[in-house]
Protein backbone atom coordinates (compact mmCIF):
# COMPACT_ATOMS: atom_id res chain seq x y z
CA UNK A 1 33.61 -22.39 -44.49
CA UNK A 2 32.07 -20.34 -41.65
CA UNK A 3 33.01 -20.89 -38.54
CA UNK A 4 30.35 -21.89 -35.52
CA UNK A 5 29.56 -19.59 -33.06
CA UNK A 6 30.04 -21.77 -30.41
CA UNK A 7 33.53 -22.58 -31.39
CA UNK A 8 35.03 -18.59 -31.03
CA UNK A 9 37.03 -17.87 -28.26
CA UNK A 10 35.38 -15.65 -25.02
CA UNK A 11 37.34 -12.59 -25.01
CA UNK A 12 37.92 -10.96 -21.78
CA UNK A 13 39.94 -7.48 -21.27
CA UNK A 14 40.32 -4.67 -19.24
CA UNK A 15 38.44 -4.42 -15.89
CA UNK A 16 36.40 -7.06 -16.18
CA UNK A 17 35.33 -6.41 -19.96
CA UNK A 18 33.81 -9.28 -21.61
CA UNK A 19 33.12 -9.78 -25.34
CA UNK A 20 30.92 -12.98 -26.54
CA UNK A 21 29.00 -14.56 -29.41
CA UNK A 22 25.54 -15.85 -29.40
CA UNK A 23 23.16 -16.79 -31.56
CA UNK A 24 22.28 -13.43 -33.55
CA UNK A 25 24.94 -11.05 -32.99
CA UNK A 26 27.66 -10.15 -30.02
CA UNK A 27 27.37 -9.04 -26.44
CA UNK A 28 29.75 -6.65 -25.05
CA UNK A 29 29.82 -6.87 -21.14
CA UNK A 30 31.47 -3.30 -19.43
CA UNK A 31 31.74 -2.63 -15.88
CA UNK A 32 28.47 -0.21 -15.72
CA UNK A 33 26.91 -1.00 -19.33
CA UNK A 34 26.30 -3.85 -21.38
CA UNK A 35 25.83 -3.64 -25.24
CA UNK A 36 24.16 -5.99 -27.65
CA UNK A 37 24.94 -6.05 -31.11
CA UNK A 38 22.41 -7.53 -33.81
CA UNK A 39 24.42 -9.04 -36.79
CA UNK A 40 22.11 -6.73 -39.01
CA UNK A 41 24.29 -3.51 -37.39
CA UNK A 42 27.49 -5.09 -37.59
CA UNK A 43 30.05 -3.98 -40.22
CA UNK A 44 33.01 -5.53 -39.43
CA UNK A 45 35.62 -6.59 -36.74
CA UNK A 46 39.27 -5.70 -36.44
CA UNK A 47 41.24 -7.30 -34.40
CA UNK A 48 44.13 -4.60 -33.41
CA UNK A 49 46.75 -6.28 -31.36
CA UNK A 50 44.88 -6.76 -27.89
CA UNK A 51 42.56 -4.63 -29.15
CA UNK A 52 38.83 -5.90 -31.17
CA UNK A 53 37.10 -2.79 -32.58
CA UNK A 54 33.64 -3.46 -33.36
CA UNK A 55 33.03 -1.31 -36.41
CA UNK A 56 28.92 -1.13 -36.84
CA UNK A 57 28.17 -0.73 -40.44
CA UNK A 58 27.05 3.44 -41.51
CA UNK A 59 25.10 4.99 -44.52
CA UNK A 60 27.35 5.85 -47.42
CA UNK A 61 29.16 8.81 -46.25
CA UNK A 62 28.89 8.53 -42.61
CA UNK A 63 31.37 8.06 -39.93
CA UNK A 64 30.64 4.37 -38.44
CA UNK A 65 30.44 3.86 -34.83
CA UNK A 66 33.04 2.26 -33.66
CA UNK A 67 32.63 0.03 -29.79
CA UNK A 68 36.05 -1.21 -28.87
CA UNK A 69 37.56 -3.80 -26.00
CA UNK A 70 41.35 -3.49 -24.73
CA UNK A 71 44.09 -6.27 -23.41
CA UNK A 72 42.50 -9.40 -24.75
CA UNK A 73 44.54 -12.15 -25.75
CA UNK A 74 46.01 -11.55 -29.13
CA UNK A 75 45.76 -14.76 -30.56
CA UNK A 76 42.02 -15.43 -29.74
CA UNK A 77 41.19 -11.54 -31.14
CA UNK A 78 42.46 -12.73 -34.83
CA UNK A 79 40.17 -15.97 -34.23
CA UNK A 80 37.41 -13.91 -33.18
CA UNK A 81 37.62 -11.41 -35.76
CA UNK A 82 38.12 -14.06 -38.41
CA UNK A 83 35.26 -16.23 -37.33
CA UNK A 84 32.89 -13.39 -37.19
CA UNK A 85 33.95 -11.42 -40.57
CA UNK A 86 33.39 -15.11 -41.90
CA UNK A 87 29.61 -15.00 -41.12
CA UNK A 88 29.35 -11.38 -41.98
CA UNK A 89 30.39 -12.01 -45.54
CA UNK A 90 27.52 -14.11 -46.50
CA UNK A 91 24.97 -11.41 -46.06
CA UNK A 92 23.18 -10.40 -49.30
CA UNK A 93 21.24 -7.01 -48.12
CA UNK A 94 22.64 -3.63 -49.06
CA UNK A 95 25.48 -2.60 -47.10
CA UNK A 96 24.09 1.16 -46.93
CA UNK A 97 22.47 0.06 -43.33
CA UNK A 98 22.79 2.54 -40.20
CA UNK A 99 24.03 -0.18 -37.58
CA UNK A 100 23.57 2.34 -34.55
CA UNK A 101 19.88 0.95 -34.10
CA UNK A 102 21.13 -2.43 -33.85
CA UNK A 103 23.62 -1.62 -31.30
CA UNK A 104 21.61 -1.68 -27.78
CA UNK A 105 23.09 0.06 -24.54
CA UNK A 106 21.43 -1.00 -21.28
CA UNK A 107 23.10 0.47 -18.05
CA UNK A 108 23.51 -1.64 -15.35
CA UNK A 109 23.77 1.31 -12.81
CA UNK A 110 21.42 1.87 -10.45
CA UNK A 111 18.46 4.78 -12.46
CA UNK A 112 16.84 7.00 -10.91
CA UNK A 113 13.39 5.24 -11.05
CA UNK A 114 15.18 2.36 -9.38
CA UNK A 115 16.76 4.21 -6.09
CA UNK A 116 13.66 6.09 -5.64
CA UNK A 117 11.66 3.07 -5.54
CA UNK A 118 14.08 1.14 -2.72
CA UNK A 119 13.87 4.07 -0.63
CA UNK A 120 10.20 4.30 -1.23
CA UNK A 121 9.73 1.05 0.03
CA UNK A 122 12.49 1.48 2.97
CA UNK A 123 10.43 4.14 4.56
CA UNK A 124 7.20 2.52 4.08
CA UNK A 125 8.65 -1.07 5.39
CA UNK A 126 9.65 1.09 8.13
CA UNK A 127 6.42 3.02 8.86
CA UNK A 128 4.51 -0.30 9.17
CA UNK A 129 7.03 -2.18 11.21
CA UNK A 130 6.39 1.13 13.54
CA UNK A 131 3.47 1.31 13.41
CA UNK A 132 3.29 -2.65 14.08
CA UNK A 133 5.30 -2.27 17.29
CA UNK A 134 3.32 0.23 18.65
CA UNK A 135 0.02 -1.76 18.40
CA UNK A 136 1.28 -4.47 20.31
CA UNK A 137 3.04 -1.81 22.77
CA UNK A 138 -0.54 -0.64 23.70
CA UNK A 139 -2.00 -4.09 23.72
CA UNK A 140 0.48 -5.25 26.34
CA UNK A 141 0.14 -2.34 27.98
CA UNK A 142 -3.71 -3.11 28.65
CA UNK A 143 -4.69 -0.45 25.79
CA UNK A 144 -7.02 -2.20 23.92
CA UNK A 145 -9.06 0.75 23.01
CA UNK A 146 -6.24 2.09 21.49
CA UNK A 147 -4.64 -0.72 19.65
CA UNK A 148 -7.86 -0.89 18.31
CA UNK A 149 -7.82 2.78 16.98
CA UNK A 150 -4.41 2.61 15.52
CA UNK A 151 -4.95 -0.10 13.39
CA UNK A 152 -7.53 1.86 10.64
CA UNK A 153 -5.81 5.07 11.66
CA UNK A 154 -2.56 4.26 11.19
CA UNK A 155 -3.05 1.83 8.32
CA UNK A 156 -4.87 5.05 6.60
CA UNK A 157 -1.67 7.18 7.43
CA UNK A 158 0.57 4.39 6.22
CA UNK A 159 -1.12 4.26 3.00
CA UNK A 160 -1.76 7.97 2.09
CA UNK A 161 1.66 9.05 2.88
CA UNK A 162 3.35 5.83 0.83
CA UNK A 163 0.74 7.18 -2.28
CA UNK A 164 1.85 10.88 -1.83
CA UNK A 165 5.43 10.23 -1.99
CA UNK A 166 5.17 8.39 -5.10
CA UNK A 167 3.11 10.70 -6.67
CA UNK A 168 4.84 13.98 -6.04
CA UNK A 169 8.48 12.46 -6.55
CA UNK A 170 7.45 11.18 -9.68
CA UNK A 171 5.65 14.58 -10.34
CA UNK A 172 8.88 16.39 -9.61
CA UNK A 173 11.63 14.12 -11.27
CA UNK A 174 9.58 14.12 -14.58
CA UNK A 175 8.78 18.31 -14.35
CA UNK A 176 12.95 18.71 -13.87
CA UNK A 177 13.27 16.38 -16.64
CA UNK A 178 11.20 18.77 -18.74
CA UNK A 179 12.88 21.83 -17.51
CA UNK A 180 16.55 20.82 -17.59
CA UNK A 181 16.54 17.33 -19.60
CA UNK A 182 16.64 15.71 -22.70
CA UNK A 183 13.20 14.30 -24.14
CA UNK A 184 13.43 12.35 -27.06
CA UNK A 185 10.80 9.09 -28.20
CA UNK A 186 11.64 5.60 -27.54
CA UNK A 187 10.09 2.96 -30.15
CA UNK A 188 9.13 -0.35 -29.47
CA UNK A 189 11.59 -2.98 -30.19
CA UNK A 190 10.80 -6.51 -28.59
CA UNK A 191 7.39 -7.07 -26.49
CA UNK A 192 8.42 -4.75 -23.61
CA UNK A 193 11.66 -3.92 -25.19
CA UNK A 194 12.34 -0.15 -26.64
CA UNK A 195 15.18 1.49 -27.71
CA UNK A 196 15.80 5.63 -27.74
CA UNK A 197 18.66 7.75 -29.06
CA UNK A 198 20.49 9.73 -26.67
CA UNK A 199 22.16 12.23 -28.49
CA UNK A 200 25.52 11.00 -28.75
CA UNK A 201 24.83 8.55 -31.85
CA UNK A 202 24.32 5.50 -29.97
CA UNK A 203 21.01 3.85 -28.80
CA UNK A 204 19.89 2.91 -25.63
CA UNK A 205 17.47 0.06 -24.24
CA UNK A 206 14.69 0.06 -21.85
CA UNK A 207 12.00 -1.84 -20.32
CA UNK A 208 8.39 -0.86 -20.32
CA UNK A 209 5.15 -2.65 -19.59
CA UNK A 210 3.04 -0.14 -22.22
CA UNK A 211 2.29 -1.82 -25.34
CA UNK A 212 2.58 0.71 -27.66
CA UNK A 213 4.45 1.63 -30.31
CA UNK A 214 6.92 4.56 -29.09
CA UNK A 215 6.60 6.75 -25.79
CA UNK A 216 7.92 9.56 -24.50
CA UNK A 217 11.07 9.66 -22.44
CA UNK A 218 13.24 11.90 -20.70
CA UNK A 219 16.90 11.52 -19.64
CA UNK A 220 19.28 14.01 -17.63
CA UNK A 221 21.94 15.92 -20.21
CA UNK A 222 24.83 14.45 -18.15
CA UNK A 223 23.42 10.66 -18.12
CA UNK A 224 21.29 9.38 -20.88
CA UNK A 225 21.56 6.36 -18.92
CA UNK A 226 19.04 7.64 -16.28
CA UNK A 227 16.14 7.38 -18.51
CA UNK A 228 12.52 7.84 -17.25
CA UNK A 229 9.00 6.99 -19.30
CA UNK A 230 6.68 10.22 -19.08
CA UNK A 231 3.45 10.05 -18.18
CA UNK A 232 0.90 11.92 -20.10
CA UNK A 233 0.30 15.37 -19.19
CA UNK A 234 -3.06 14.73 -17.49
CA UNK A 235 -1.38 11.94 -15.08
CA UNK A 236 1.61 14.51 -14.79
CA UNK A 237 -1.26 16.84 -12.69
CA UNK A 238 -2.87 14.24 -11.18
CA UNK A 239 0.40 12.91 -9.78
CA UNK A 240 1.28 16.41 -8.28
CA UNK A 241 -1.59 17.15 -6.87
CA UNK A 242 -3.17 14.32 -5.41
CA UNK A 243 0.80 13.65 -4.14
CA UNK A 244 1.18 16.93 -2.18
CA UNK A 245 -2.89 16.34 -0.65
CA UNK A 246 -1.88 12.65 0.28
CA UNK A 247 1.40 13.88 1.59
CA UNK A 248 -0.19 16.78 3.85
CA UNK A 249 -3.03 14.02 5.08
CA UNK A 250 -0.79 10.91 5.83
CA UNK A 251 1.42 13.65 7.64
CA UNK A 252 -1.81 15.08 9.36
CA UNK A 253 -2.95 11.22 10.15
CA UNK A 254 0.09 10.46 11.73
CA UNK A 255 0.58 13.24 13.89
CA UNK A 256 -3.05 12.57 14.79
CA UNK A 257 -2.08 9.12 15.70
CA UNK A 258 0.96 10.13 17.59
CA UNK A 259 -1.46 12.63 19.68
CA UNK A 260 -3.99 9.92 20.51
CA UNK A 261 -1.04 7.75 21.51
CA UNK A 262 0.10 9.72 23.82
CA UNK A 263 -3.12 11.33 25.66
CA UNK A 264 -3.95 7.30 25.58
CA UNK A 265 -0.88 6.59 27.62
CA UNK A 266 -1.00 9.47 30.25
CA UNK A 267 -4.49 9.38 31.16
């Protein structure tokens, strides 16, 4: 008789390492990465000591992959392993099945995509909160005339130099990608869900809002992790170029503003 999921033990292990059953395969919880297994991938599990190797099943003649957790409780890894070979054994589909697919890797680090966005918005946040003080500066200061003036002017600063920095860091971070990087195509898994190979074997998950059925990504040789969705090569030039314009008129705008400002004051 199988046993329930909901009845095998939660093994944890080293640094924080967690390994669980739900309904439709395994989760594997690291400090920095987090892997779901579908049951489809799964070969088999050995329970080692305090050690569970999660053996994903391989095409006939193929090394499997093999995802391991370390100092877990002994006892509960044999009732672990047990319980899950159980279920396992009642499949009926061929057992010449490449389980790598089925075996997702999302990071939980911090991407590139992610940082560059929080310090986007960082500097803009602080921009307008600037900009902000310095209207009501010159309105206290009996400047309406120039309170007045920042408001479109600055607001026009604020938003061309927020567009050009996303457009030409974006425009740069994908070119390096396509100099020095790895581009591979990631294929639609779940609504919103893909899934790319990064070299090594293993498969990796990401999010993205296009609904098609693969796209292009790139990834730095040194961190598959760091994954980024290309644009097409027409929004690739647009990016650069309407970047570096925005960036040299928000930068012209505010120095403008900062001019004004000051003959303002002094006169």
């Amino acid at each position: 008789m199988s046993t329930p999921l909901s009845s095998l033990p939660v093994l944890r292990g080293r640094e924080g390492t967690v390994l669980f059953a739900e309904d439709g395969g395994l989760v594997l919880d690291l400090p920095t990465e987090q892997v779901t297994f579908t049951a489809d991938g799964l070969g088999r599990i050995r329970a080692e000591g305090r050690t569970v190797l999660i053996e994903l099943r391989s095409r006939a003649g193929t090394t499997p992959l093999v995802h391991r957790i370390d100092d877990v409780d002994a006892e509960a890894a044999v009732r672990f392993a047990d319980g899950i070979n159980a279920l396992l054994a009642n499949r009926t589909d061929s057992d010449d099945v490449d389980g790598a697919p089925f075996a997702v890797i999302r990071s939980l680090r911090p991407t590139w995509r992610k940082t560059f966005h929080r310090r986007l918005l960082r500097g803009v946040l602080a921009y307008l909160l600037a900009l902000v003080a310095l209207i009501v500066i010159a309105a206290a200061l009996g400047e309406g005339d120039l309170a007045v003036i920042l408001i479109p002017l600055g607001g026009l600063s604020w938003l061309a130099l927020w567009c050009g920095a996303y457009g030409a860091g974006r425009s740069r971070r994908e070119k390096w990608l396509l100099t020095h990087g790895v581009t591979t195509t990631a294929v639609r898994a779940t609504r919103g869900g893909y899934i790319y190979p990064d070299g090594t074997g293993a498969w990796r998950g990401l999010l993205h809002s296009r609904p098609e059925p693969s796209v292009p990504v790139a990834f730095p040789p040194d961190d598959p992790a760091d994954v980024l969705v290309l644009s097409p090569p027409f929004t690739q030039l647009v990016n650069a170029l309407a970047g570096v314009v925005l960036l040299f008129g928000g930068a012209a705008l505010t120095l403008l503003t900062a001019v004004m400002t000051v003959l303002f004051l002094i006169d």
